[in-house]
N, C-alpha and C. Protein backbone atom coordinates (compact mmCIF):
# COMPACT_ATOMS: atom_id res chain seq x y z
N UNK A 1 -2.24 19.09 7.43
CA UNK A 1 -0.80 19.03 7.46
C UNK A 1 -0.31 20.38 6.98
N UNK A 2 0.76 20.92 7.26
CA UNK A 2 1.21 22.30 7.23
C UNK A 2 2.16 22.82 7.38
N UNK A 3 3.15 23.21 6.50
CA UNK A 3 4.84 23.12 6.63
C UNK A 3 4.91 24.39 6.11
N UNK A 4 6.13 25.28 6.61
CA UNK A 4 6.71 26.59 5.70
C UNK A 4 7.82 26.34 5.76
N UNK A 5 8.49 27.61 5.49
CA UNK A 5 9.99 27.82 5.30
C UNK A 5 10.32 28.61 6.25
N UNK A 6 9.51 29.15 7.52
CA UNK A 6 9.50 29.72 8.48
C UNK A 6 9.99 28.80 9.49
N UNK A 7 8.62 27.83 9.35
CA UNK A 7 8.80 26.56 10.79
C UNK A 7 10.34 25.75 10.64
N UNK A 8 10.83 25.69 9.55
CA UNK A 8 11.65 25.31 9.56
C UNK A 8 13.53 26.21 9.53
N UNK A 9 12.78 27.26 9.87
CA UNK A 9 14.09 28.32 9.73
C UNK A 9 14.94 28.41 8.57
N UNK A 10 14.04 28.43 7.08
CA UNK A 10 14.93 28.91 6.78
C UNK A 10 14.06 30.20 5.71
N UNK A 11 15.07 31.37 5.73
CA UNK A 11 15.20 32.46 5.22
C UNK A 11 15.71 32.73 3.96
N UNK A 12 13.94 33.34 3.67
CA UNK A 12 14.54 33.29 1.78
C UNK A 12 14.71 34.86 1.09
N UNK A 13 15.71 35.02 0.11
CA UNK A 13 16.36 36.15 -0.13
C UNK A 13 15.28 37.21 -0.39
N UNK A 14 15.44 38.07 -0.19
CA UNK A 14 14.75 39.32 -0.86
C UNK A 14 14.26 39.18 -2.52
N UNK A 15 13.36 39.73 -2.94
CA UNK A 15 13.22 39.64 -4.53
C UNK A 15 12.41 41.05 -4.93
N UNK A 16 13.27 41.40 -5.93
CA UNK A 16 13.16 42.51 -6.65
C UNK A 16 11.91 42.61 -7.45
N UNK A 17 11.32 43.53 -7.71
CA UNK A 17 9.82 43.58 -8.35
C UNK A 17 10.63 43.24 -9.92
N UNK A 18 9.57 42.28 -10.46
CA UNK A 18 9.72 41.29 -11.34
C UNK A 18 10.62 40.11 -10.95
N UNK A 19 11.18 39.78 -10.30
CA UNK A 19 12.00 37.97 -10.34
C UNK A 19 10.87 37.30 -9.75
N UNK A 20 11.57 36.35 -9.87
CA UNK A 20 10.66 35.27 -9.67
C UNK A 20 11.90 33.99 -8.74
N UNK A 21 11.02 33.53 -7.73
CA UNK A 21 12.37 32.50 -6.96
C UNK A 21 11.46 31.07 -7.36
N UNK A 22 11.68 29.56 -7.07
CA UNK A 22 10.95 28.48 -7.20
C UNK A 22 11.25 27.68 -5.62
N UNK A 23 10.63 27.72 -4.59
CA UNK A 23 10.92 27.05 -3.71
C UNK A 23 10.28 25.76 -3.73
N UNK A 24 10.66 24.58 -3.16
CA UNK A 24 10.06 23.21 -3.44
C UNK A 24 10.35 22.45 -2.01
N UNK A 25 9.38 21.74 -1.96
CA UNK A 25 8.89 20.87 -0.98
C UNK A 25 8.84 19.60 -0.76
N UNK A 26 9.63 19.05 -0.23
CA UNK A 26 9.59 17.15 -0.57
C UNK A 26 9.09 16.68 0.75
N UNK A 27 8.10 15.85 0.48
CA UNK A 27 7.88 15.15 1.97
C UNK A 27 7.57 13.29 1.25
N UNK A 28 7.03 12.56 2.64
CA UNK A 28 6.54 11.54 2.37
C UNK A 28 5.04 11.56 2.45
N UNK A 29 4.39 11.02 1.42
CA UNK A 29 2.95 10.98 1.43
C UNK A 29 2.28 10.03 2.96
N UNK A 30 1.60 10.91 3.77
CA UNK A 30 1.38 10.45 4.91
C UNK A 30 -0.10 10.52 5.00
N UNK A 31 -0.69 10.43 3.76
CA UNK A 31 -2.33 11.04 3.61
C UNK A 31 -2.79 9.68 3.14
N UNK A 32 -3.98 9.31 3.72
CA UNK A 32 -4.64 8.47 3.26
C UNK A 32 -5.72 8.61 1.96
N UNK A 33 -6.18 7.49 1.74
CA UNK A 33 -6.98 7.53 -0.15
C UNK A 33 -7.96 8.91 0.51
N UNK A 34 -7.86 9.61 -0.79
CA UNK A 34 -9.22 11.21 -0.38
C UNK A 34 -9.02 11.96 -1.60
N UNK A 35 -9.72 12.74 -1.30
CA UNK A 35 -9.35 14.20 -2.26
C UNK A 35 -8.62 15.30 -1.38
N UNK A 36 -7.49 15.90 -2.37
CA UNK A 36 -6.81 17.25 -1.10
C UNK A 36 -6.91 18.53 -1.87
N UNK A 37 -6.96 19.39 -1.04
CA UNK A 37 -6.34 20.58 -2.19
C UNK A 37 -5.32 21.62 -1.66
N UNK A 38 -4.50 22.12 -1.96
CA UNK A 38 -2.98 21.99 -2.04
C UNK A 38 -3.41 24.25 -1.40
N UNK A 39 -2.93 24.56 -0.51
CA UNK A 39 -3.06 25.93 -0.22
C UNK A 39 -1.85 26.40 -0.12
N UNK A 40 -1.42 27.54 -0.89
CA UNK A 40 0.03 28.40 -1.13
C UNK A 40 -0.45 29.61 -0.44
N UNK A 41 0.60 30.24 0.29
CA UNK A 41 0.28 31.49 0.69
C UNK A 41 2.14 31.73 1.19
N UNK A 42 1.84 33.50 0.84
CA UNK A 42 2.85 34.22 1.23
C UNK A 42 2.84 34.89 2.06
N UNK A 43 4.16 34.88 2.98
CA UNK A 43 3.44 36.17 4.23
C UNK A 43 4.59 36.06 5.09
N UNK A 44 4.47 37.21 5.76
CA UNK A 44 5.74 37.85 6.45
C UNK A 44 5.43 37.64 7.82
N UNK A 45 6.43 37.00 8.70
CA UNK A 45 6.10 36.63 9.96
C UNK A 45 7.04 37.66 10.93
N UNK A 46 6.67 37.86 11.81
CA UNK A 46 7.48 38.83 12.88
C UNK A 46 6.86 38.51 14.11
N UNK A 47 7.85 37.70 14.54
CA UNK A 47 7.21 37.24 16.06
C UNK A 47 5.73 36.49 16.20
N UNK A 48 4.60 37.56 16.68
CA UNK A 48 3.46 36.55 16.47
C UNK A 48 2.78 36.85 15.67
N UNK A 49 2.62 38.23 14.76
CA UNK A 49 2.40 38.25 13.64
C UNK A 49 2.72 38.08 12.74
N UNK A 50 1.21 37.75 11.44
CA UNK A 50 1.67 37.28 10.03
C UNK A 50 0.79 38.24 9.41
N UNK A 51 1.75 38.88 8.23
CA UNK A 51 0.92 39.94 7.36
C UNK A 51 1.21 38.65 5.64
N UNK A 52 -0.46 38.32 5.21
CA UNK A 52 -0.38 37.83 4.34
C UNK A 52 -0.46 38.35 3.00
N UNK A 53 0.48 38.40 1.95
CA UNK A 53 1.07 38.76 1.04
C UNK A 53 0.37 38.42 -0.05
N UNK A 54 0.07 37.09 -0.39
CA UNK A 54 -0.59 36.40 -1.50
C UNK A 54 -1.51 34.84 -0.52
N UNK A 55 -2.76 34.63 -0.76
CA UNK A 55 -3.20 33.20 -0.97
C UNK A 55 -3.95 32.68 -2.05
N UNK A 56 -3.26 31.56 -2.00
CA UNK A 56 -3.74 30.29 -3.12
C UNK A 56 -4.61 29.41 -2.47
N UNK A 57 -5.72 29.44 -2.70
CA UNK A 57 -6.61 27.87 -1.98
C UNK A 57 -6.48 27.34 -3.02
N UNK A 58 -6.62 26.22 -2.95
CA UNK A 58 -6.67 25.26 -4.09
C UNK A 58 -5.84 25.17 -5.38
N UNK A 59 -4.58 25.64 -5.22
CA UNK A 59 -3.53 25.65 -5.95
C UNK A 59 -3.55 24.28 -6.97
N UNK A 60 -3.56 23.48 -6.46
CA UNK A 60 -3.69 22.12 -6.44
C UNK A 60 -4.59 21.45 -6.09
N UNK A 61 -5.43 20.66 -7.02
CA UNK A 61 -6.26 19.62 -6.09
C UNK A 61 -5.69 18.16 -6.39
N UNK A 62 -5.64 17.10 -5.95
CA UNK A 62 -5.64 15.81 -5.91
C UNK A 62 -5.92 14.82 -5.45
N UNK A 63 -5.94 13.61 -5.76
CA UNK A 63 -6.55 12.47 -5.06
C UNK A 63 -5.30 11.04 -4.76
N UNK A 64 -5.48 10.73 -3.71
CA UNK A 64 -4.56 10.01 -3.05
C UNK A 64 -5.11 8.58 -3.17
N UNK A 65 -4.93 7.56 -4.25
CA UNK A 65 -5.16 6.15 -4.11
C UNK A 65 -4.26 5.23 -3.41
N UNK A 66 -5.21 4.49 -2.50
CA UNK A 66 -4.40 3.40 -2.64
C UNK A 66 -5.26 1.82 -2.24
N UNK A 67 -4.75 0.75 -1.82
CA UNK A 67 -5.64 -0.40 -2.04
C UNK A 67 -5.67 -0.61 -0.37
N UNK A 68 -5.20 0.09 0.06
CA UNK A 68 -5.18 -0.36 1.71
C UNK A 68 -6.45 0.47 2.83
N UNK A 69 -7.30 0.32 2.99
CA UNK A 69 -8.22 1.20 3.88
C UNK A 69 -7.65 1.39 5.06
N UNK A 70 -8.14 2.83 5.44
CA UNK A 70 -7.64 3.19 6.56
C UNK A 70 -8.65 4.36 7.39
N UNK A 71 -8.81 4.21 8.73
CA UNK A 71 -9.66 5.00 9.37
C UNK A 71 -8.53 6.27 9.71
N UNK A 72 -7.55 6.26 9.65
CA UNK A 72 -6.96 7.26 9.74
C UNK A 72 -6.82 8.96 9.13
N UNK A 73 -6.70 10.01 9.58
CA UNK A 73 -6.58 10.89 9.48
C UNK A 73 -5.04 11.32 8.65
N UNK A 74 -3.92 10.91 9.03
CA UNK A 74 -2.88 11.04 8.49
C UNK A 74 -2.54 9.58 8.58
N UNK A 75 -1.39 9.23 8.18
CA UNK A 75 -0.48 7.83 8.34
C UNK A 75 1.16 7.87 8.72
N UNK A 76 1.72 8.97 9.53
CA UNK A 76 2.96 8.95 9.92
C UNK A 76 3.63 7.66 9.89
N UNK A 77 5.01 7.29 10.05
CA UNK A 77 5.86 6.54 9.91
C UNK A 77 5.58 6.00 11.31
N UNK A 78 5.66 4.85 11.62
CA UNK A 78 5.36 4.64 13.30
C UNK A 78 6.36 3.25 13.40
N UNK A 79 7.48 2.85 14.35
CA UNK A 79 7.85 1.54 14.82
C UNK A 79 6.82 1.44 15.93
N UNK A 80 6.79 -0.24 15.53
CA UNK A 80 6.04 -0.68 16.66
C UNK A 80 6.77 -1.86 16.95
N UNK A 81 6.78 -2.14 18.36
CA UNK A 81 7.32 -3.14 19.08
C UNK A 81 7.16 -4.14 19.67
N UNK A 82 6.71 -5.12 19.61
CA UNK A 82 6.35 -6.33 20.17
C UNK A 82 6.62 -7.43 21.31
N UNK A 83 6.38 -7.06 22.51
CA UNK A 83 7.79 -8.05 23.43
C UNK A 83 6.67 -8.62 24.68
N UNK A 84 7.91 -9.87 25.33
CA UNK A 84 6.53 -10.29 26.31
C UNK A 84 6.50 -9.65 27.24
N UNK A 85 4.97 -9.45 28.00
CA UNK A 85 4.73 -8.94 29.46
C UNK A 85 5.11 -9.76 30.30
N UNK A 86 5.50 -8.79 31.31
CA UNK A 86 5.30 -9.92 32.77
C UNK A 86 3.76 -10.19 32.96
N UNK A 87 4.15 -11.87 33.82
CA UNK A 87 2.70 -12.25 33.48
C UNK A 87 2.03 -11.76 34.97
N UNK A 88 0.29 -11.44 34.49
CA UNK A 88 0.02 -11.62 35.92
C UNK A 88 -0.59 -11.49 36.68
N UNK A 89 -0.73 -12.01 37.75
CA UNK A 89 -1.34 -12.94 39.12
C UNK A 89 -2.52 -12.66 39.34
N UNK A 90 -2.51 -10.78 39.19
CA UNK A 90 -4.09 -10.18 39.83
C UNK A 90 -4.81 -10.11 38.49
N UNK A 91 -6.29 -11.14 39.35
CA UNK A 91 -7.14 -11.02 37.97
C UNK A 91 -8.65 -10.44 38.47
């Protein structure tokens, strides 16, 4: 899974040698029970290049419980719908 502040257009201010900015990230946990580890990186995009600035592997590690098993890879939000078929004839 993999989100910036790029993909989502938005543009963050310039920063002067020494500040410091805090950008933050909210999503819904869509990960099934595992271990993760959390990768930060900085970097300047221009069209199809990316010049990377800073990376973090493993910024973060954690583990995702829960009581429900799942063969899944992620767990997105999904409606599902239930309705009758037409029935039929050719068997």
């Amino acid at each position: 899974i993999s989100h910036s502040t790029f993909e989502s257009g938005e543009v963050l201010p310039a920063l002067t040698r020494g500040s410091r900015q805090r950008v933050t990230f909210a999503f819904d946990n869509i990960l099934p029970s595992g271990d993760y580890g959390l990768v930060l990186a900085v970097e300047i995009v221009n069209g199809q290049d990316r010049r990377y600035l800073d990376f973090v592997e493993n910024a973060l590690v954690f583990r995702v419980t829960s009581a429900r098993a799942s063969l899944a890879v992620v767990l997105p939000p999904v409606a599902i719908e239930v309705e009758p078929a037409m029935e039929c004839t050719d068997v």
